[in-house]
N, C-alpha and C. Protein backbone atom coordinates (compact mmCIF):
# COMPACT_ATOMS: atom_id res chain seq x y z
N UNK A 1 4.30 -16.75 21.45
CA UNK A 1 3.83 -16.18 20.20
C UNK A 1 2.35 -15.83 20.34
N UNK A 2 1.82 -14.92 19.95
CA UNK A 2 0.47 -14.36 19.85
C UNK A 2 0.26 -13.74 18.14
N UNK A 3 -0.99 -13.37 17.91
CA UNK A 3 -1.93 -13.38 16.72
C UNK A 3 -1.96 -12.02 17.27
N UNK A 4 -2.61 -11.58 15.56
CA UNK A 4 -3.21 -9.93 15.82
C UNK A 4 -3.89 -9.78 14.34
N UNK A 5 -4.43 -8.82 14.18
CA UNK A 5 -4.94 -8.67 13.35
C UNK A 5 -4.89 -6.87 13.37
N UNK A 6 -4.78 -6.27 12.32
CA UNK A 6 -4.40 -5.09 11.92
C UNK A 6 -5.01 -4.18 10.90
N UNK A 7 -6.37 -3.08 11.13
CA UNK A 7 -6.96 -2.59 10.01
C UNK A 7 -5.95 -0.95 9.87
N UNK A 8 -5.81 -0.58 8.91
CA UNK A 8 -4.91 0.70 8.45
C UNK A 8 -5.64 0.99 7.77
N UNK A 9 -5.87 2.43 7.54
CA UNK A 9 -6.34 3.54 6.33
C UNK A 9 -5.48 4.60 6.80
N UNK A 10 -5.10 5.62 5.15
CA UNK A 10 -4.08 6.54 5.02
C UNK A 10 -4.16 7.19 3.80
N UNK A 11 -2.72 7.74 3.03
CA UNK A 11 -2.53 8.30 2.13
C UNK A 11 -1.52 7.64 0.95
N UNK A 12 -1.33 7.79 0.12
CA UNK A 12 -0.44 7.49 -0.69
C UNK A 12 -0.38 8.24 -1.45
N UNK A 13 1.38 8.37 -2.10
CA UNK A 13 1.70 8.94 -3.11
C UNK A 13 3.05 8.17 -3.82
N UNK A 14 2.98 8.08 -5.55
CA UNK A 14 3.56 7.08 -5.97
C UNK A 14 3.15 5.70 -6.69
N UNK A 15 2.05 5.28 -5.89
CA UNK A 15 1.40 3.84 -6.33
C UNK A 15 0.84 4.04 -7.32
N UNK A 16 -0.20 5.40 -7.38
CA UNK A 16 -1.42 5.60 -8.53
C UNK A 16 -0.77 7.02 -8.35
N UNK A 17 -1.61 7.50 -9.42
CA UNK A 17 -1.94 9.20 -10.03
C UNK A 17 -2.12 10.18 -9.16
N UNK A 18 -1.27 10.64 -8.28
CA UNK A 18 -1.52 11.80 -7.24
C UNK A 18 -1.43 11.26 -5.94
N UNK A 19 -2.38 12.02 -5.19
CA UNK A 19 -1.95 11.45 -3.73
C UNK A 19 -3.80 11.20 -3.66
N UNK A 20 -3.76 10.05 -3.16
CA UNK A 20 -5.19 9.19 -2.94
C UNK A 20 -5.50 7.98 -1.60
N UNK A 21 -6.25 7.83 -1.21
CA UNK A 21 -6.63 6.81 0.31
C UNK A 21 -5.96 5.32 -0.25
N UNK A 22 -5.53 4.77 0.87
CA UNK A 22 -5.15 3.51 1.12
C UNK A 22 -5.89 2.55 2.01
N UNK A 23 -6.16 1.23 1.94
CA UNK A 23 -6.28 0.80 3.16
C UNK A 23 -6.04 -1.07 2.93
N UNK A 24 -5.60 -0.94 4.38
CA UNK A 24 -4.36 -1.83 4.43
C UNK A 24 -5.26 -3.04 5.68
N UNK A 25 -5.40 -4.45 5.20
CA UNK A 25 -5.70 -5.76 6.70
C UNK A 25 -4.56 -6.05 6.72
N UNK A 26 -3.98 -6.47 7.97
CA UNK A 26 -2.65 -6.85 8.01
C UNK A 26 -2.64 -8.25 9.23
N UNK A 27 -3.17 -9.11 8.91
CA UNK A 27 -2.74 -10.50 10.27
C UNK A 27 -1.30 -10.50 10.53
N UNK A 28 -1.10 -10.65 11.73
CA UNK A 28 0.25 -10.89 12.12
C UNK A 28 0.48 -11.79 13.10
N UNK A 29 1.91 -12.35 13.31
CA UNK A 29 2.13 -12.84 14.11
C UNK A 29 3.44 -12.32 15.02
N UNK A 30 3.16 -12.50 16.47
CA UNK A 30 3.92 -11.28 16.90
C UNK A 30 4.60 -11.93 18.32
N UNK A 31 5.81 -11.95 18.12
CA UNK A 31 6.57 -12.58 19.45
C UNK A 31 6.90 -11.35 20.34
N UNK A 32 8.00 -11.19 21.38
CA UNK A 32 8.38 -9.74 22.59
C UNK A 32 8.80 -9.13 21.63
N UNK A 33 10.22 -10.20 20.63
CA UNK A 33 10.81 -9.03 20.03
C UNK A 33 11.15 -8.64 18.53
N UNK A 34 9.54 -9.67 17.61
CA UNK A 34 9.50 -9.29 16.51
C UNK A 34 8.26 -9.51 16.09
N UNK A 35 7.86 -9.53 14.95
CA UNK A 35 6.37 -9.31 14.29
C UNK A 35 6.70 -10.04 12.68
N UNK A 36 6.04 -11.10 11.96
CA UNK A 36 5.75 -11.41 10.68
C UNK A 36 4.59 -11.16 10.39
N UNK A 37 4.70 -9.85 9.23
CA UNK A 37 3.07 -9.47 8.94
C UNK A 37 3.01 -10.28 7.63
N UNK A 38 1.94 -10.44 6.99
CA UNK A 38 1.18 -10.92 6.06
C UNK A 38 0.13 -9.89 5.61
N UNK A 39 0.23 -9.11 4.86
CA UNK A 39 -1.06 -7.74 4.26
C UNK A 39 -1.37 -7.84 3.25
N UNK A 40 -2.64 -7.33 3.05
CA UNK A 40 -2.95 -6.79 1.63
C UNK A 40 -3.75 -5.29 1.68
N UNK A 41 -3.81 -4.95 0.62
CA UNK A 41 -4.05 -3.66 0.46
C UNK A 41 -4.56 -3.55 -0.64
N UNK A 42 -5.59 -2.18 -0.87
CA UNK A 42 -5.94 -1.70 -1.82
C UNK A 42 -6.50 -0.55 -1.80
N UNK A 43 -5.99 0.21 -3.36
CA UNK A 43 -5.72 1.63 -3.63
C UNK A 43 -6.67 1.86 -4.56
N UNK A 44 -7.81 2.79 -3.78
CA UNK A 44 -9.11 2.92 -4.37
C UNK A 44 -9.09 3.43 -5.85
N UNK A 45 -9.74 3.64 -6.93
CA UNK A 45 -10.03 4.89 -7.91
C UNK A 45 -9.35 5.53 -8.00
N UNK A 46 -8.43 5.80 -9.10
CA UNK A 46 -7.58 7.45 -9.17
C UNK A 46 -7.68 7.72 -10.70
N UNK A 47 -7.83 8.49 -11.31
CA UNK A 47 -7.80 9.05 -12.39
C UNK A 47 -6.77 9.33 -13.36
N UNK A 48 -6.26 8.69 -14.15
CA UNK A 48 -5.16 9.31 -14.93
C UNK A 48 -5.67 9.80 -16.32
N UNK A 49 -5.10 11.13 -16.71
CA UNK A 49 -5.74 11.78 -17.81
C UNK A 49 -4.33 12.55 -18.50
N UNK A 50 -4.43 12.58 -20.03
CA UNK A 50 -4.03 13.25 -20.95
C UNK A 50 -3.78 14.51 -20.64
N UNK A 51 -2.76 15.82 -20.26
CA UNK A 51 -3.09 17.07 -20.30
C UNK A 51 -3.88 17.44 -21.74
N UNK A 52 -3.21 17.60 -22.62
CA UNK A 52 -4.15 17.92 -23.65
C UNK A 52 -5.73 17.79 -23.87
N UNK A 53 -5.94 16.34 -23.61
CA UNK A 53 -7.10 16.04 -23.53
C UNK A 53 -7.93 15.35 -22.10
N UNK A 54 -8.15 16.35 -21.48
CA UNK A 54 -8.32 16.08 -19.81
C UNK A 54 -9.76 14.91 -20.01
N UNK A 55 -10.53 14.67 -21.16
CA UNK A 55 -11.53 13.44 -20.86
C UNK A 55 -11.46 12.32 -21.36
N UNK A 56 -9.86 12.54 -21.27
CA UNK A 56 -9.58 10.93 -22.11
C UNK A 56 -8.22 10.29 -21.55
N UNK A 57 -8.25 8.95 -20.34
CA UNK A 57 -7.07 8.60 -19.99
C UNK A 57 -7.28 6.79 -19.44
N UNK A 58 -7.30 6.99 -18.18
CA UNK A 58 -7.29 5.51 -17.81
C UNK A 58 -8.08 6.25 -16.28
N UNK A 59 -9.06 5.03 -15.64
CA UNK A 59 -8.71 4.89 -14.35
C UNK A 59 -8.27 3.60 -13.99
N UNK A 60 -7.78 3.74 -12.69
CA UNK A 60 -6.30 3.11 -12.42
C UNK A 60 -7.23 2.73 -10.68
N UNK A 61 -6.68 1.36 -10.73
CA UNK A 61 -6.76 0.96 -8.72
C UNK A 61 -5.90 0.16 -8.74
N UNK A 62 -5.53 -0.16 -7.04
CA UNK A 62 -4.39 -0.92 -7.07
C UNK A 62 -4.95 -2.06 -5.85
N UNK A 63 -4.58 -3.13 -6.30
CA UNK A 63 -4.95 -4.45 -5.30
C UNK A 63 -3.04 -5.03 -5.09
N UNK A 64 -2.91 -4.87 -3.71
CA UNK A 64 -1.60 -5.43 -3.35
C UNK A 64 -1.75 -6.83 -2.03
N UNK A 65 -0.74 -7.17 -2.42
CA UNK A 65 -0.44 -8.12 -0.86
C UNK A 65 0.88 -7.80 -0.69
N UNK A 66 1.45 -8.42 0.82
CA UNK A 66 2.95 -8.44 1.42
C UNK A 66 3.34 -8.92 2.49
N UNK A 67 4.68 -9.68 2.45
CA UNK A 67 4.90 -9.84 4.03
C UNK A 67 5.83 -9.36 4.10
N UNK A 68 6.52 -9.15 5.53
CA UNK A 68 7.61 -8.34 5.96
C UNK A 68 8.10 -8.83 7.47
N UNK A 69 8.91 -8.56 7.77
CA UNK A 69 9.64 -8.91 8.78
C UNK A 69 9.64 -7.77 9.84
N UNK A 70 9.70 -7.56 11.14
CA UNK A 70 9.97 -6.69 12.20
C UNK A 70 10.67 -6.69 13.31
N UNK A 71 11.68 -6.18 13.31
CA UNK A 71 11.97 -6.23 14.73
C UNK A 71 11.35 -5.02 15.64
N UNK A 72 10.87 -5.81 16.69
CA UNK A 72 10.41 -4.84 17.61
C UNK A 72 10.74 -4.68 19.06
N UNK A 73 11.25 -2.98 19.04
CA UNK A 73 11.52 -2.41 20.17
C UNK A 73 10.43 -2.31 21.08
N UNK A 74 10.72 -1.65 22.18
CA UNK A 74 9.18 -1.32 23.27
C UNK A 74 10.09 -0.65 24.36
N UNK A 75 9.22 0.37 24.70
CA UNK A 75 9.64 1.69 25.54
C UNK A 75 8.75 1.69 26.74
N UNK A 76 7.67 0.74 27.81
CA UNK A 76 6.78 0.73 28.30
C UNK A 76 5.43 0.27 27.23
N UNK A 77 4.40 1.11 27.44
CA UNK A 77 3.36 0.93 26.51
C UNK A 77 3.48 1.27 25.22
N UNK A 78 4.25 1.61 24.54
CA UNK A 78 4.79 1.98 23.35
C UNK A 78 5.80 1.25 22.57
N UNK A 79 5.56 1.08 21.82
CA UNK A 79 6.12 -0.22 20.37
C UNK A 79 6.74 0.45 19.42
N UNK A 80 7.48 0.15 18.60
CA UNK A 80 8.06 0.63 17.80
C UNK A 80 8.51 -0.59 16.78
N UNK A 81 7.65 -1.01 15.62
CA UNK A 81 8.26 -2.29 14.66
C UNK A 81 8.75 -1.42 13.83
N UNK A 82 9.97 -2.09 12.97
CA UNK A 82 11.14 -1.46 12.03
C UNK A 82 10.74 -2.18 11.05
N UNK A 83 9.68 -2.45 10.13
CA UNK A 83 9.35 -3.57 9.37
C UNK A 83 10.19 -3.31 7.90
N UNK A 84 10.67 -4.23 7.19
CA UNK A 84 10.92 -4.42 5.77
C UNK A 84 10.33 -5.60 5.28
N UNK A 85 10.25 -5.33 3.82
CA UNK A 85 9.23 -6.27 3.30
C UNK A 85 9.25 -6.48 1.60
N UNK A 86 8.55 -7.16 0.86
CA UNK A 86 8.41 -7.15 -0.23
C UNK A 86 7.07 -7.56 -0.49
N UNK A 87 6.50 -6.66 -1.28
CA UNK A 87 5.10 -6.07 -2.20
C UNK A 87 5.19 -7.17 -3.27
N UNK A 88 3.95 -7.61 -3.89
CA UNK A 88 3.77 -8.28 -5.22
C UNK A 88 2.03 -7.66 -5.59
N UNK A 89 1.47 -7.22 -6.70
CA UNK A 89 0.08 -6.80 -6.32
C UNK A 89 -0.27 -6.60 -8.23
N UNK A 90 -1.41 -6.04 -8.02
CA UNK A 90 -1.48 -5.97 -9.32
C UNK A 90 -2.07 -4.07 -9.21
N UNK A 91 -2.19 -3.69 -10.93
CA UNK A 91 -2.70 -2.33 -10.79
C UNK A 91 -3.62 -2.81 -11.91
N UNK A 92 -4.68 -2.22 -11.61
CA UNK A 92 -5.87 -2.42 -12.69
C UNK A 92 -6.14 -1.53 -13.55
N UNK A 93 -6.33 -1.10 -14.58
CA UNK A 93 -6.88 -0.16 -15.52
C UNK A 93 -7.72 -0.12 -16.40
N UNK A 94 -8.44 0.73 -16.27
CA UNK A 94 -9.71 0.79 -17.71
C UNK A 94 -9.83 1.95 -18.47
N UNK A 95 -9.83 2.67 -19.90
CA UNK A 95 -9.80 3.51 -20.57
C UNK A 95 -11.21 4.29 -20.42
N UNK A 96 -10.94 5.40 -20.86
CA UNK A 96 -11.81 6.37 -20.60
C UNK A 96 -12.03 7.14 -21.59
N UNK A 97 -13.30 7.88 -22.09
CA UNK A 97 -13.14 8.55 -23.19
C UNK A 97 -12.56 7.85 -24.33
N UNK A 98 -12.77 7.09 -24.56
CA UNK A 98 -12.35 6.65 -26.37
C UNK A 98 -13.82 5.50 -26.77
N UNK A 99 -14.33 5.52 -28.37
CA UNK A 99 -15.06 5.02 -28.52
C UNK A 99 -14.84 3.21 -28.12
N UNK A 100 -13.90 2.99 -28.31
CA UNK A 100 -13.27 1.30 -27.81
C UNK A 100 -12.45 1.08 -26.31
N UNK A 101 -12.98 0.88 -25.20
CA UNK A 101 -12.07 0.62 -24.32
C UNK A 101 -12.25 -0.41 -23.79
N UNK A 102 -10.62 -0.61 -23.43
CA UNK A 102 -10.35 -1.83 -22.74
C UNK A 102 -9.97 -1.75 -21.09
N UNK A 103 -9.83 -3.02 -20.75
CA UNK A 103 -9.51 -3.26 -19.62
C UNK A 103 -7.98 -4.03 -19.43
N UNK A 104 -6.69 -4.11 -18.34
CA UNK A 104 -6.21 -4.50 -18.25
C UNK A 104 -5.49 -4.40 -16.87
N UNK A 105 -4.85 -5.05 -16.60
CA UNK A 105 -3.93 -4.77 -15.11
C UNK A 105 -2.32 -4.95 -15.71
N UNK A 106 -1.21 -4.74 -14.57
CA UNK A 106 -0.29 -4.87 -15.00
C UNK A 106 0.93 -5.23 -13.83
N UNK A 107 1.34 -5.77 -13.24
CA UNK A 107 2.47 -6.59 -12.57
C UNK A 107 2.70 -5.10 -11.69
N UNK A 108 2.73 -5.34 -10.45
CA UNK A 108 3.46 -4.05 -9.41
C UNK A 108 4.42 -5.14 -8.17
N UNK A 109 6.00 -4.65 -8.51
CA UNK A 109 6.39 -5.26 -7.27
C UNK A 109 7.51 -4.20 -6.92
N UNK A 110 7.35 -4.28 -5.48
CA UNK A 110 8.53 -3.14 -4.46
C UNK A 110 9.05 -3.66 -3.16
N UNK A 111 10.13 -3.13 -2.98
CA UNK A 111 10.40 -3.39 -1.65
C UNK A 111 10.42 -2.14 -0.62
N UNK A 112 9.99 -2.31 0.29
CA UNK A 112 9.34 -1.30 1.64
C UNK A 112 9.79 -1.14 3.17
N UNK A 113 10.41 0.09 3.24
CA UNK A 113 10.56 -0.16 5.09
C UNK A 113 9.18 0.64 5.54
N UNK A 114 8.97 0.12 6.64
CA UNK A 114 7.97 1.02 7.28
C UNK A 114 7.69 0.68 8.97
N UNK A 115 8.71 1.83 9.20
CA UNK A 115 8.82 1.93 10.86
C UNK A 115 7.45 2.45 10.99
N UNK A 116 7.04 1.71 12.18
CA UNK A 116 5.49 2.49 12.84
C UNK A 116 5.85 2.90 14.56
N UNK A 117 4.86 3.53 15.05
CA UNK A 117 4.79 3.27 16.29
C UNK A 117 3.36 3.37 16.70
N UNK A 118 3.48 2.78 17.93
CA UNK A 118 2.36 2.07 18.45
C UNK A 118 2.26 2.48 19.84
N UNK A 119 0.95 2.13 20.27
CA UNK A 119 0.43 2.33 21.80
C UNK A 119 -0.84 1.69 21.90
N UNK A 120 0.00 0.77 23.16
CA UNK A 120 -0.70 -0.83 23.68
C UNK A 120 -1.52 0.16 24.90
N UNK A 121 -2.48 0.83 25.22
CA UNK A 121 -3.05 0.82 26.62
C UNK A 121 -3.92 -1.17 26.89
N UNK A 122 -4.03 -1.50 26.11
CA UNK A 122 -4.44 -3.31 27.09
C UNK A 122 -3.66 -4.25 26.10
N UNK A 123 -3.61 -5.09 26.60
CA UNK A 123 -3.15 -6.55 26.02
C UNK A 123 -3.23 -6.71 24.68
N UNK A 124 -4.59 -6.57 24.56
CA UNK A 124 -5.08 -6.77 22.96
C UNK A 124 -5.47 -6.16 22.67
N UNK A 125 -5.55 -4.71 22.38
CA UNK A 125 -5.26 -3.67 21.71
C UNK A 125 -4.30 -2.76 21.74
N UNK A 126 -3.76 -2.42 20.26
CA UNK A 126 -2.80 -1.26 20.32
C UNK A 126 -3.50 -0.37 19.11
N UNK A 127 -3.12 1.06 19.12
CA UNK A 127 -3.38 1.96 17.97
C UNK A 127 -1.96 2.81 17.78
N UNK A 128 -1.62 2.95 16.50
CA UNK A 128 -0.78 3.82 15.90
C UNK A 128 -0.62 3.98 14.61
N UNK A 129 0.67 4.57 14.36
CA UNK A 129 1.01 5.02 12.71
C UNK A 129 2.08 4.40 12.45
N UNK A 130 1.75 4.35 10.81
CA UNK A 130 3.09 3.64 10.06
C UNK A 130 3.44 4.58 8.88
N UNK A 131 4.74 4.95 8.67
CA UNK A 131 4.96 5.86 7.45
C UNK A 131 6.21 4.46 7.12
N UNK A 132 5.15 4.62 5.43
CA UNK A 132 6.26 3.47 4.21
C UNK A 132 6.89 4.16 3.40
N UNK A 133 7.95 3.85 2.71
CA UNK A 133 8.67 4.31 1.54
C UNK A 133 8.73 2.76 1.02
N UNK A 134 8.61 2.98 -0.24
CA UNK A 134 8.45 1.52 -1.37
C UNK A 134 9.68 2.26 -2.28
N UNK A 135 10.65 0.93 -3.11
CA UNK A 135 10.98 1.35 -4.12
C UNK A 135 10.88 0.24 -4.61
N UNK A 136 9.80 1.10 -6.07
CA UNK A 136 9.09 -0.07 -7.47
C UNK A 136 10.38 -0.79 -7.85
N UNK A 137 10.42 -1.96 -7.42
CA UNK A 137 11.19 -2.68 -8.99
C UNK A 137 10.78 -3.28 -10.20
N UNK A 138 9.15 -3.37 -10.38
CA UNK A 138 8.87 -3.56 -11.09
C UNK A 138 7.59 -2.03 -11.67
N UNK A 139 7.81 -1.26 -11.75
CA UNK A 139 6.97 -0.35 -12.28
C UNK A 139 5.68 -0.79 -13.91
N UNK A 140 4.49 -0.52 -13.25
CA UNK A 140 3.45 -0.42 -14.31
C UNK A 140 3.29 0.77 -15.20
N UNK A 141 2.73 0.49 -16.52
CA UNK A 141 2.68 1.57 -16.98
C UNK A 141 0.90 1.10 -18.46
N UNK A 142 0.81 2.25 -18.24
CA UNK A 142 -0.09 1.83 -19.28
C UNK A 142 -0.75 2.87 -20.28
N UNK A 143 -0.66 2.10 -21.27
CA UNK A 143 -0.90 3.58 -22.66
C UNK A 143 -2.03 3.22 -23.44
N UNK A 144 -2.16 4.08 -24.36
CA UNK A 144 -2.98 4.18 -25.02
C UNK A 144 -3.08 4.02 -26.95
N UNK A 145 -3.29 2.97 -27.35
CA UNK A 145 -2.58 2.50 -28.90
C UNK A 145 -2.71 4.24 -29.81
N UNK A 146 -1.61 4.96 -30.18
CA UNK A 146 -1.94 6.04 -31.52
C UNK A 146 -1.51 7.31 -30.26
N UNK A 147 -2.29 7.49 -28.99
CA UNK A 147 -1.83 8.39 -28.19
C UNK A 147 -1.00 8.48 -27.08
N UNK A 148 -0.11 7.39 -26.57
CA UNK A 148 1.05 7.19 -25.85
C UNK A 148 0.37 6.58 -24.43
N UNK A 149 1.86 7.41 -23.57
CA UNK A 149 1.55 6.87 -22.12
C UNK A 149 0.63 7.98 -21.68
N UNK A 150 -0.41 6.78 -20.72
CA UNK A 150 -1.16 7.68 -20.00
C UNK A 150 -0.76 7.80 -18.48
N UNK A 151 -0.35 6.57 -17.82
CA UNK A 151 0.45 6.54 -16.77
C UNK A 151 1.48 5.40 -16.52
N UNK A 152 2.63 5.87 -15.57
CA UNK A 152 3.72 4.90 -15.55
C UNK A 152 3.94 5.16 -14.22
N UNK A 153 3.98 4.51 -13.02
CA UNK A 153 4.10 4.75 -11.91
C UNK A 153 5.28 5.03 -11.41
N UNK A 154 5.59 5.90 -10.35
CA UNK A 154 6.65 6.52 -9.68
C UNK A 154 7.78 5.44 -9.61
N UNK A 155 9.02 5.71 -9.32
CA UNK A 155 9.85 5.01 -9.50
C UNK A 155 10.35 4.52 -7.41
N UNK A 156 9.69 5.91 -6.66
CA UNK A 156 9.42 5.15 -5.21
C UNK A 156 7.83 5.95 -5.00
N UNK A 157 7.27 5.67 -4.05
CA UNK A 157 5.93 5.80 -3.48
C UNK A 157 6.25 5.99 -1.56
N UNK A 158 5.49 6.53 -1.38
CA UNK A 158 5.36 7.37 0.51
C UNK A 158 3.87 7.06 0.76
N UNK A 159 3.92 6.08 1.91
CA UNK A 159 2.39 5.87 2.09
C UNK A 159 2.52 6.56 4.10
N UNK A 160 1.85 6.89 4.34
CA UNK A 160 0.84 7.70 6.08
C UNK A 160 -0.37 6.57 5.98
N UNK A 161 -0.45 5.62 7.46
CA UNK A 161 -0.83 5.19 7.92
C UNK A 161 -1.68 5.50 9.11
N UNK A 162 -3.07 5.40 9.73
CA UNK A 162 -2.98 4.97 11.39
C UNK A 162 -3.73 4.06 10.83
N UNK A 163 -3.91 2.91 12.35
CA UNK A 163 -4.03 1.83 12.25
C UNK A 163 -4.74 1.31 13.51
N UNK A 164 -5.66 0.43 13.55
CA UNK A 164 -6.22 -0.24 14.98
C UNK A 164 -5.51 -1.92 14.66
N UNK A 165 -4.89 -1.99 16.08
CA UNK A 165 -4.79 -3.77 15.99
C UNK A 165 -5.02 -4.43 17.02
N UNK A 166 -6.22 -5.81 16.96
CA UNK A 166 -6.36 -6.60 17.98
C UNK A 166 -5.36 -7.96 17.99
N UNK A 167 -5.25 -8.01 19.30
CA UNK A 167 -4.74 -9.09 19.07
C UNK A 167 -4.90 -10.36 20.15
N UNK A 168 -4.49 -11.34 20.27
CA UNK A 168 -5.21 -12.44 20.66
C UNK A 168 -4.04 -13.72 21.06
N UNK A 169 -3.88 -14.31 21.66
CA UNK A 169 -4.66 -14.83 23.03
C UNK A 169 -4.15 -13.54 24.26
């Protein structure tokens, strides 16, 4: 068994309001022919707004954690983990444009595959990409008292990954 440690930045679409940066620490622990990650993540600033009234909505971030399971293939210097997993995290929100605003977060949980692949040129380092698909089972949503919903999150989300990971002994 060996250690690693795992920094990711990417894209998302689904979690928050449009398509916006991700970035993902991920410690792991990693045998020949599988991987238990442990991550968290978080989904910077995104904007959600009213059409009608484009200066008045919520902004929205997202703070997640997760672990997941992997089995992992290997082709020579090249890896391939098949990871599935389950998300628990929160989404934060604060109102915008109204003389009274509040603050609140609201419960986010999903479950996620996300095959990556990888390339080990030494021992303890590898670099590659991970593309996720999540589907929310618990979807956030958050409104506004007199003017409705301002946002309710996708019912699945698509996150694009690359990633550096060291790892150790």
């Amino acid at each position: 068994m060996r250690g690693g440690v795992r920094l990711g930045a990417g894209l998302s679409f689904g979690d928050l309001p449009g398509v916006g940066a991700l970035l993902r620490l991920t410690p792991a622990l990693i045998w020949p022919r599988a991987r238990l990650e442990f991550e968290v993540g978080y989904g910077p600033l995104r904007r959600a707004r009213f059409d009608d009234t484009p200066d008045r909505g919520a902004d929205l971030q997202l703070a997640v954690g997760a672990v997941r399971g992997c089995p992992l293939l290997h082709a020579r210097k090249f890896e391939f983990p098949l990871c599935a997993g389950l998300e628990i995290g929160a989404l934060y929100g604060r109102g915008v444009g109204y003389p009274i605003t509040s603050a609140g977060h609201q419960l986010f949980v999903a479950l996620h595959l996300a095959p990556g692949v990888f390339y080990a040129p030494h021992p303890r380092v590898a670099v590659g990409a991970i593309v996720e698909g999540a589907i929310h089972v618990v979807r956030p949503r958050f409104t506004v008292q007199n003017l409705g919903l301002v946002y309710h999150s996708a019912l699945a989300s698509v996150r694009a990954l690359l990633a550096v990971e060291v790892r150790f002994p």
